[in-house]
C-alpha atoms as a PDB file:
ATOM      1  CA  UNK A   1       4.170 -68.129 -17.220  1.00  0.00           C
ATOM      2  CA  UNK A   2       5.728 -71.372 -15.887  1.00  0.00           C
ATOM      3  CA  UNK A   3       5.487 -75.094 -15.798  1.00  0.00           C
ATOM      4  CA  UNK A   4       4.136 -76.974 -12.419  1.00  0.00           C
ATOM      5  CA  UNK A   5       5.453 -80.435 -11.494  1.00  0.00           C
ATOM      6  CA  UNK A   6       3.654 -81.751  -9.014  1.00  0.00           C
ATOM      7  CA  UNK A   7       4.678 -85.129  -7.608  1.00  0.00           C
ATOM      8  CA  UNK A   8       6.961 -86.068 -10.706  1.00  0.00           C
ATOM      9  CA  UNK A   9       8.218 -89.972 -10.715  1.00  0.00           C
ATOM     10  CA  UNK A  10      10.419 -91.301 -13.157  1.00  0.00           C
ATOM     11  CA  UNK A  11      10.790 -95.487 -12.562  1.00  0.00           C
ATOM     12  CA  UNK A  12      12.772 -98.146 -14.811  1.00  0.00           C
ATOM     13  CA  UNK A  13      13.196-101.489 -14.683  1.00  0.00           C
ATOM     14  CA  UNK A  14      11.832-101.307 -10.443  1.00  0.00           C
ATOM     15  CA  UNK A  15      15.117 -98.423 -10.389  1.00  0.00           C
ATOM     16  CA  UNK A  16      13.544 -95.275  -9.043  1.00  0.00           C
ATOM     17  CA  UNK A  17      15.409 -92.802 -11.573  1.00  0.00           C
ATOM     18  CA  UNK A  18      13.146 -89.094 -10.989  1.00  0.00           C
ATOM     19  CA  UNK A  19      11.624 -88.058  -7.988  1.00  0.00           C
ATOM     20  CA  UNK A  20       8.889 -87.342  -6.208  1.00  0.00           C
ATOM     21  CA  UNK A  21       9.518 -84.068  -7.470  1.00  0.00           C
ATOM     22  CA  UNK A  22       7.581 -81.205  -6.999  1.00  0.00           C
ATOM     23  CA  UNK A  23       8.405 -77.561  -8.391  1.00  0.00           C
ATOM     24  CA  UNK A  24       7.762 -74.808 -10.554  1.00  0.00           C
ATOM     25  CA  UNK A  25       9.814 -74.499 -13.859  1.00  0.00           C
ATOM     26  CA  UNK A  26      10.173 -71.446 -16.085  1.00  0.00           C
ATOM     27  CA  UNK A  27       9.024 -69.000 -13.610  1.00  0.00           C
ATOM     28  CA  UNK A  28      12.212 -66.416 -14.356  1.00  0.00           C
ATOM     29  CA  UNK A  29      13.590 -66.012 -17.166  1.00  0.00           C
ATOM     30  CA  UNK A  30      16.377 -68.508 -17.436  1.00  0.00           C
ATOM     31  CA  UNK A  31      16.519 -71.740 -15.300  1.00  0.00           C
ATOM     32  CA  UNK A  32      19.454 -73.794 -14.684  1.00  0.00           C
ATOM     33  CA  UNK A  33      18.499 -77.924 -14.045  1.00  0.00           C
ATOM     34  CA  UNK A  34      21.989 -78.061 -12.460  1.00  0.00           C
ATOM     35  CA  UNK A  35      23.997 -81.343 -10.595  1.00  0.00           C
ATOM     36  CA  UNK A  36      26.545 -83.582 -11.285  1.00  0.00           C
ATOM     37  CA  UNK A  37      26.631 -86.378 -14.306  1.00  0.00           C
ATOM     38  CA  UNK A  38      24.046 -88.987 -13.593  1.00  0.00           C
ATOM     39  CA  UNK A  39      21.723 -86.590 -11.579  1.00  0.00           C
ATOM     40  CA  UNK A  40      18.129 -87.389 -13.570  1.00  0.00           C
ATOM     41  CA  UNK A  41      18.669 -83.786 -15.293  1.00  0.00           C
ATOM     42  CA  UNK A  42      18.117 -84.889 -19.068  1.00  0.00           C
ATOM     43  CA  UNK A  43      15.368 -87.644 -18.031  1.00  0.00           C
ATOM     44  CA  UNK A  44      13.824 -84.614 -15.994  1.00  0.00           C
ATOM     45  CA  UNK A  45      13.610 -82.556 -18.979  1.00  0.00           C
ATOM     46  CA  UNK A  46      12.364 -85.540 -21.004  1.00  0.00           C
ATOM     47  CA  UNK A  47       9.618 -85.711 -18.684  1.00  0.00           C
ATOM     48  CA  UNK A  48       8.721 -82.117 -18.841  1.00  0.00           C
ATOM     49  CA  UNK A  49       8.570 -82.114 -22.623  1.00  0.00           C
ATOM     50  CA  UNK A  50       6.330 -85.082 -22.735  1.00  0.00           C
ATOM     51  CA  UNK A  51       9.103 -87.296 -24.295  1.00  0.00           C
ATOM     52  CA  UNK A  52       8.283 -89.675 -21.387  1.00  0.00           C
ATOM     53  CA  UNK A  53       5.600 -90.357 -19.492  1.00  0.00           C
ATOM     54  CA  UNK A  54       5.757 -89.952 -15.798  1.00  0.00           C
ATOM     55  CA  UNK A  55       5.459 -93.031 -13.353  1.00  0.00           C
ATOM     56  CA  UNK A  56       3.444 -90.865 -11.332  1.00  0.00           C
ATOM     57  CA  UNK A  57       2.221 -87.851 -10.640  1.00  0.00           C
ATOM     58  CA  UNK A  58       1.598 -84.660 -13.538  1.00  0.00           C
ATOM     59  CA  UNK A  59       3.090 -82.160 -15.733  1.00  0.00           C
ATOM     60  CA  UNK A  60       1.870 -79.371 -15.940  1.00  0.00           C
ATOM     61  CA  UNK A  61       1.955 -76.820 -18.492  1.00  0.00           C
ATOM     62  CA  UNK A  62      -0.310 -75.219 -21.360  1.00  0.00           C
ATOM     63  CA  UNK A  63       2.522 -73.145 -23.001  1.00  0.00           C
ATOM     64  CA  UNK A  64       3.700 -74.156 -26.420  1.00  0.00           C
ATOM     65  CA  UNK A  65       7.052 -75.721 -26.162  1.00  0.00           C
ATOM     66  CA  UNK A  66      10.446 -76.601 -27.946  1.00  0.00           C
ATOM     67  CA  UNK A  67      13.185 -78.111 -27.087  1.00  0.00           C
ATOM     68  CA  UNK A  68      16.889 -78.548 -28.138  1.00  0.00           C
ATOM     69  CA  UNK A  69      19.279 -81.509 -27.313  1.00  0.00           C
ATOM     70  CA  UNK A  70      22.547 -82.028 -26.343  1.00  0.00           C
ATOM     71  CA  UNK A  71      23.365 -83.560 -30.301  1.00  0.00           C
ATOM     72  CA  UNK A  72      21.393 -81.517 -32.602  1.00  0.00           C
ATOM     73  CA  UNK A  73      18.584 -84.090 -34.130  1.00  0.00           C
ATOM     74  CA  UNK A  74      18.848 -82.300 -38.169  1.00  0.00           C
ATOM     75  CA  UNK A  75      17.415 -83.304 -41.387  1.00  0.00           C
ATOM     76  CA  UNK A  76      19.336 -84.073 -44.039  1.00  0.00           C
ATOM     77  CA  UNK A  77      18.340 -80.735 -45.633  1.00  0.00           C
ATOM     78  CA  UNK A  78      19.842 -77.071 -46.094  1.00  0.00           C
ATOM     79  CA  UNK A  79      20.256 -75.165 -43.492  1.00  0.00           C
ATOM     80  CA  UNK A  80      17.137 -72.769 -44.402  1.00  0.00           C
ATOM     81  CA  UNK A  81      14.744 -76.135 -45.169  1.00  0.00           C
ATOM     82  CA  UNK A  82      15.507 -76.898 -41.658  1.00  0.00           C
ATOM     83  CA  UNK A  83      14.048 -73.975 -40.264  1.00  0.00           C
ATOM     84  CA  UNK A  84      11.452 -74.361 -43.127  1.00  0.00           C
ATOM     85  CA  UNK A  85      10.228 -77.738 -42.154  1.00  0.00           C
ATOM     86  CA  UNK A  86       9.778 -77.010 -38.111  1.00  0.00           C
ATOM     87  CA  UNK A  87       7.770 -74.308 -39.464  1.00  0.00           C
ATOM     88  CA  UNK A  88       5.084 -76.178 -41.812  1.00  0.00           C
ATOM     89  CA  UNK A  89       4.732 -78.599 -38.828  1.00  0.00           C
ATOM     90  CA  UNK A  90       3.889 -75.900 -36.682  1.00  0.00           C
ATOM     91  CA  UNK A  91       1.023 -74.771 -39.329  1.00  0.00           C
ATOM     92  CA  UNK A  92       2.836 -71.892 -40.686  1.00  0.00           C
ATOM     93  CA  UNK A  93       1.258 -70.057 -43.729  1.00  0.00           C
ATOM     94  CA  UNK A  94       3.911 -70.927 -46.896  1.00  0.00           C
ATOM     95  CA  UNK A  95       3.539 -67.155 -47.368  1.00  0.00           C
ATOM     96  CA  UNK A  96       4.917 -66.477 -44.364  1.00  0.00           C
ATOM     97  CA  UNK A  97       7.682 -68.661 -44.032  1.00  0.00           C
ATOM     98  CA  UNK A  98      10.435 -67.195 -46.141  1.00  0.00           C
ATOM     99  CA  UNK A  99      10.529 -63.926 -43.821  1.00  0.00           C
ATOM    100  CA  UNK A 100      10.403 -65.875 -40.439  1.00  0.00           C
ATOM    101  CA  UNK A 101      13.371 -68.380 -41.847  1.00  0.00           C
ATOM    102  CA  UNK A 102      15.491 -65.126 -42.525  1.00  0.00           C
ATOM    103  CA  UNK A 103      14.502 -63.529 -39.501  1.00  0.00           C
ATOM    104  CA  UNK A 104      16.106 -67.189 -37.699  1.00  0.00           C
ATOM    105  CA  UNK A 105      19.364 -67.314 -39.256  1.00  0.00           C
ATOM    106  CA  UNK A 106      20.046 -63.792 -39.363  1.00  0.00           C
ATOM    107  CA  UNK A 107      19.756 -64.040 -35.365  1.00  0.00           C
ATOM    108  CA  UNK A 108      21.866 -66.993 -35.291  1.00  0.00           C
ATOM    109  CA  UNK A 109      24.730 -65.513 -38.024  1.00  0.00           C
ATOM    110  CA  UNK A 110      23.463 -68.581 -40.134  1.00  0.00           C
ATOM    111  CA  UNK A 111      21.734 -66.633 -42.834  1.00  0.00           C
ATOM    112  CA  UNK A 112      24.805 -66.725 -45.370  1.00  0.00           C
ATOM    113  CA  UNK A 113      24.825 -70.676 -45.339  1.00  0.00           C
ATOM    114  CA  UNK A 114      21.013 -71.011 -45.982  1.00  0.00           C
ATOM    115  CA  UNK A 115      21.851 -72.856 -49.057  1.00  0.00           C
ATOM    116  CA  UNK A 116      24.403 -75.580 -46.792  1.00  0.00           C
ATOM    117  CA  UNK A 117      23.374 -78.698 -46.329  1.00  0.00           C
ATOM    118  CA  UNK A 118      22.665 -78.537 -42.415  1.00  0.00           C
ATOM    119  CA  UNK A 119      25.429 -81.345 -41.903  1.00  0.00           C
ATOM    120  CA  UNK A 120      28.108 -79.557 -43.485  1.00  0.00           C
ATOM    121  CA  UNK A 121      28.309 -77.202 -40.324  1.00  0.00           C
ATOM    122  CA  UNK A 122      30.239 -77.414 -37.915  1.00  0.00           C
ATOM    123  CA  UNK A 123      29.093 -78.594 -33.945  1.00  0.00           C
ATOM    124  CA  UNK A 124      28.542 -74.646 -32.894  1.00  0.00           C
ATOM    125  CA  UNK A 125      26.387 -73.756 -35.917  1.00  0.00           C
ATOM    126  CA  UNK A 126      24.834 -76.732 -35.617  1.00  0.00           C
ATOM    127  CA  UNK A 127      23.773 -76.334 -31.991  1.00  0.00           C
ATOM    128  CA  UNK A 128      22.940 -72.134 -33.516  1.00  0.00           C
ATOM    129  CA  UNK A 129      20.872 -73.612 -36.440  1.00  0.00           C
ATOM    130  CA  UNK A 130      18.758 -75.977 -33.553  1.00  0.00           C
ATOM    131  CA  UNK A 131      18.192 -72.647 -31.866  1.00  0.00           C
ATOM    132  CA  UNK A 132      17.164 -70.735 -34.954  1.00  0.00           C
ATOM    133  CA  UNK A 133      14.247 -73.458 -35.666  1.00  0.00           C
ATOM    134  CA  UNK A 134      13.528 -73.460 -32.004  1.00  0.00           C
ATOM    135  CA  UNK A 135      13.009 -70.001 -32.319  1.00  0.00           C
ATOM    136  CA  UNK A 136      11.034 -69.712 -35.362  1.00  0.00           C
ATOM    137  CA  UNK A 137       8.436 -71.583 -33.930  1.00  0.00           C
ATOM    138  CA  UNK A 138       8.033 -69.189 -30.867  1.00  0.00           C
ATOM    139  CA  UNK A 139       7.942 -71.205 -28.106  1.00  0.00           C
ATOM    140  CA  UNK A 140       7.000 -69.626 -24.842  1.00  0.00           C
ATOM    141  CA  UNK A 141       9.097 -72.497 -22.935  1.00  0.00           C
ATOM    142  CA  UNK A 142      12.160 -73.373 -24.319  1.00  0.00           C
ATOM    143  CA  UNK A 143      13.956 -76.343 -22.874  1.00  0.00           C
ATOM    144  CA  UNK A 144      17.539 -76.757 -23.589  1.00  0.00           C
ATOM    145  CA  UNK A 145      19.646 -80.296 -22.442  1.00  0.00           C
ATOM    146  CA  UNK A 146      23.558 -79.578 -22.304  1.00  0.00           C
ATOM    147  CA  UNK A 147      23.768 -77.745 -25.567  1.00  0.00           C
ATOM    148  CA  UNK A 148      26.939 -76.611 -25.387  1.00  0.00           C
ATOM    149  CA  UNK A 149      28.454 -79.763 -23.421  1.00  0.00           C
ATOM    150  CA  UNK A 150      30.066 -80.820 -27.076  1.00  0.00           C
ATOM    151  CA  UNK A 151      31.083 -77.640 -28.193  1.00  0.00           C
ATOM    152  CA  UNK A 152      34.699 -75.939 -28.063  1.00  0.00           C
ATOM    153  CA  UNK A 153      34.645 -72.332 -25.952  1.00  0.00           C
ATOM    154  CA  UNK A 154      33.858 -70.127 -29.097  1.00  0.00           C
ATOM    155  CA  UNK A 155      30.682 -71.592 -29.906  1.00  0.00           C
ATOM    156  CA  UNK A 156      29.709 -72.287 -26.345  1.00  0.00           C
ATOM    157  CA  UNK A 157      30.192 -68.723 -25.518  1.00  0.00           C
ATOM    158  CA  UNK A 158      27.782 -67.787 -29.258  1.00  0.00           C
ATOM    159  CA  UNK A 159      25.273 -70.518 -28.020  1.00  0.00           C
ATOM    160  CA  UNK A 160      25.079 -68.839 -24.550  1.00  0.00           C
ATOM    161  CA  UNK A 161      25.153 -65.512 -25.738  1.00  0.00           C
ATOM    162  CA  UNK A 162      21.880 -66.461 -27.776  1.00  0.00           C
ATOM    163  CA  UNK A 163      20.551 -67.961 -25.041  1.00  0.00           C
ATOM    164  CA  UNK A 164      20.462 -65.028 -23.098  1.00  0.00           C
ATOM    165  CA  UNK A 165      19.130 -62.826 -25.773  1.00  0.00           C
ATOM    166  CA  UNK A 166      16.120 -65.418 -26.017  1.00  0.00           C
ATOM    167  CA  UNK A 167      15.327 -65.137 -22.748  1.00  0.00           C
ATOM    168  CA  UNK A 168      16.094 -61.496 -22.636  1.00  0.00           C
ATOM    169  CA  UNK A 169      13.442 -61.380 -25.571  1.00  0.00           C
ATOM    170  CA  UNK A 170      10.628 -63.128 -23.535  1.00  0.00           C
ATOM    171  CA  UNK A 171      11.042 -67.144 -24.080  1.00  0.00           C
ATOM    172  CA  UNK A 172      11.548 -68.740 -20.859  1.00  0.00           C
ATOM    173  CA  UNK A 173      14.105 -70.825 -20.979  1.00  0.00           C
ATOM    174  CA  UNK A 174      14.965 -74.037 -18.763  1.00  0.00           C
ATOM    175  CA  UNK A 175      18.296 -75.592 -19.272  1.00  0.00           C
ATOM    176  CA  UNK A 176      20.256 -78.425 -18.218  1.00  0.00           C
ATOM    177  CA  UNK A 177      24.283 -78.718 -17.358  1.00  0.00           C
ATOM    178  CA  UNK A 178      26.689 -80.282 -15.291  1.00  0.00           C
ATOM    179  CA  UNK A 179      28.813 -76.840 -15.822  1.00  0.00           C
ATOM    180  CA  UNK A 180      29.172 -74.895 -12.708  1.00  0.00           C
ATOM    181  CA  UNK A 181      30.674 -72.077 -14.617  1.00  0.00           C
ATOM    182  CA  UNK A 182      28.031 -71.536 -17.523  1.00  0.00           C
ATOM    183  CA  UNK A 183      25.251 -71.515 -14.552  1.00  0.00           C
ATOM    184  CA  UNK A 184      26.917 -68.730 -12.699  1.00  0.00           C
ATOM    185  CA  UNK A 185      27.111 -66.920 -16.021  1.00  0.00           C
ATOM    186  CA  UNK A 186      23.839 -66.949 -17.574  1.00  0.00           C
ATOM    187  CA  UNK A 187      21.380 -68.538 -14.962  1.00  0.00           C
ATOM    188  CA  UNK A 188      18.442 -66.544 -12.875  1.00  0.00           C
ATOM    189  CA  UNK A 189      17.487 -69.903 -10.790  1.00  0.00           C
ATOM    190  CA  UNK A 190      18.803 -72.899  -9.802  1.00  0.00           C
ATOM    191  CA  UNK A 191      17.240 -76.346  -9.656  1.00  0.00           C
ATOM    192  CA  UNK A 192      19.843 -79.005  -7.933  1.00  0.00           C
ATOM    193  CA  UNK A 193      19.020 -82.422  -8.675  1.00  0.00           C
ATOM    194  CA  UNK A 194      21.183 -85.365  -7.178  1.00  0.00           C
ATOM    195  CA  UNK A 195      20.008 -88.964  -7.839  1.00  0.00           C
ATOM    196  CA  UNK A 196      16.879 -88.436  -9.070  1.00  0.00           C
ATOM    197  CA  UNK A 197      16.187 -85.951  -6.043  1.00  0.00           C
ATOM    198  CA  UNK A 198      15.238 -82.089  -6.486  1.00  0.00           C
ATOM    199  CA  UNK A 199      17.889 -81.126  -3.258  1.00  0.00           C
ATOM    200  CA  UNK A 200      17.388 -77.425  -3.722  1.00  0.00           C
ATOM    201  CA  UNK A 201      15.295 -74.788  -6.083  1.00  0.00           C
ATOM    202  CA  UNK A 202      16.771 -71.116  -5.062  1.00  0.00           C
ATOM    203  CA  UNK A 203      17.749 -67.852  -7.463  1.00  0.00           C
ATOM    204  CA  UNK A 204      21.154 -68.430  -8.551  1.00  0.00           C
ATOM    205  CA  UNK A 205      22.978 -65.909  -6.336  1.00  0.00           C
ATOM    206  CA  UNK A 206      21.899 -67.407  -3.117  1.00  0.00           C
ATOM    207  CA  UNK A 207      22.770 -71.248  -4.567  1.00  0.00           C
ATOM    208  CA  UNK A 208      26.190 -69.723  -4.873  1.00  0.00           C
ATOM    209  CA  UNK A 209      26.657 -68.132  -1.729  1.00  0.00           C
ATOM    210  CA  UNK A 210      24.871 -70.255   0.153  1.00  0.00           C
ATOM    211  CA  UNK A 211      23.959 -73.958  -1.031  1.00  0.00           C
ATOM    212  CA  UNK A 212      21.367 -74.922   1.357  1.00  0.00           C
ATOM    213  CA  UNK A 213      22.559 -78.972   1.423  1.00  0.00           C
ATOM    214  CA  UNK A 214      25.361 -80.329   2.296  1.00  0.00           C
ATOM    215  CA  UNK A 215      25.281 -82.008  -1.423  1.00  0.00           C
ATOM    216  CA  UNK A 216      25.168 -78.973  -3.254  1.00  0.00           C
ATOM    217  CA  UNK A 217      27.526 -77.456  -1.079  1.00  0.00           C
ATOM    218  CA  UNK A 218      29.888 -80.447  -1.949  1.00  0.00           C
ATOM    219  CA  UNK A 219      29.271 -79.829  -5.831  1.00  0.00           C
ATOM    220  CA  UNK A 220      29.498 -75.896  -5.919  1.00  0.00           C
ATOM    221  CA  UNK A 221      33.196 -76.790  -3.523  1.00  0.00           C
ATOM    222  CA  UNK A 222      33.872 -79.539  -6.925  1.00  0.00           C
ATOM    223  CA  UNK A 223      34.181 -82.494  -4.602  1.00  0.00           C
ATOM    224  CA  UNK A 224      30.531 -84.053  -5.498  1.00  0.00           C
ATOM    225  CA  UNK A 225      31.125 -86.325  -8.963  1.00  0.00           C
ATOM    226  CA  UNK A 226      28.330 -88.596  -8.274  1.00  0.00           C
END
């Protein structure tokens, strides 16, 4: 189960911005799009999700898909109709509905402010209630850009704890962040991008030890900003 990128080009305004990039996404269980502000990491993701259409070269992937940004996008509905909504779109039976939008926020801890209008919570839940609809949907590829970048260290550590249970669960997940710390916790491979350029592609625990560039070397050392 994975995603295939095979000669990926991203170009604006004559500004090459992505690639060539060529690599396999979602092949473990939790990917880490990793490198420093500026990298290509959230146009990358764009690109993978179909959000924007490559310069050149394909995508390629026939797994269903969702994907959660850094500023959760939420309707201006409860917390449950949220969850609700992403679930009509995705052809779920009425019938059926109620017990998958419990199943979601009981996961997430949301379940006791169904009734909450989704803007009401705070940045954590909101980034939790994202997940939850994410979720409901059952993506086989979920792709995830900064979500916790906003957040304060309670929620990010409830947002990554989900995360991990997701991909524990069987939803690949491919994630972005500039945060050196969060992808030693939680991630199982490492994809270093650095203007535009996929530098390196290696399981997380040899990235660590031993950064194969002298770029990623510089950013896992904290002296690479740009």
């Amino acid at each position: 189960m994975s995603m295939r990128l095979e000669q990926v080009t991203f170009i604006r305004a004559d500004r090459l911005l992505v690639g060539p990039i060529d690599a396999e996404l979602a092949a473990v269980p939790l990917s880490v799009i990793l490198g420093p502000n500026g990298a290509g990491k959230s146009l990358l993701l764009r690109l993978c999700h179909g959000l924007l259409k490559p310069t050149a070269g394909r995508v390629y992937c026939t797994l269903r898909q969702a994907m959660i940004f850094q500023k959760p996008v939420l309707l201006r509905r409860t917390v449950a109709a949220n969850v609700g909504f992403a679930l009509a779109l995705s052809g779920i039976r009425w019938r059926d509905r109620k017990n998958r939008v419990e199943q979601a926020l009981s996961m997430t801890g949301l379940l006791s402010k169904a009734r909450q209008p989704a803007h009401s919570l705070s940045g954590g839940e909101q980034q939790l209630l994202a997940l939850a609809r994410a979720w409901a949907t059952s993506p086989e590829i979920l792709l995830m850009d900064e979500p916790t970048a906003s957040l304060d260290p309670a929620a990010t550590d409830a947002v990554e704890r989900l995360v991990c249970q997701l991909s524990e669960n069987g939803t690949r997940i491919v994630m972005t962040t500039h945060d050196l710390a969060q992808a030693r916790r939680i991630a199982h491979q490492i994809l270093f991008l650095h203007h535009g350029k996929l530098l390196e592609q290696s399981p997380a625990t040899l990235f660590f030890r031993e950064p194969g560039t002298q770029e990623a070397h510089a950013f896992v050392d904290g002296v690479l900003n740009w």
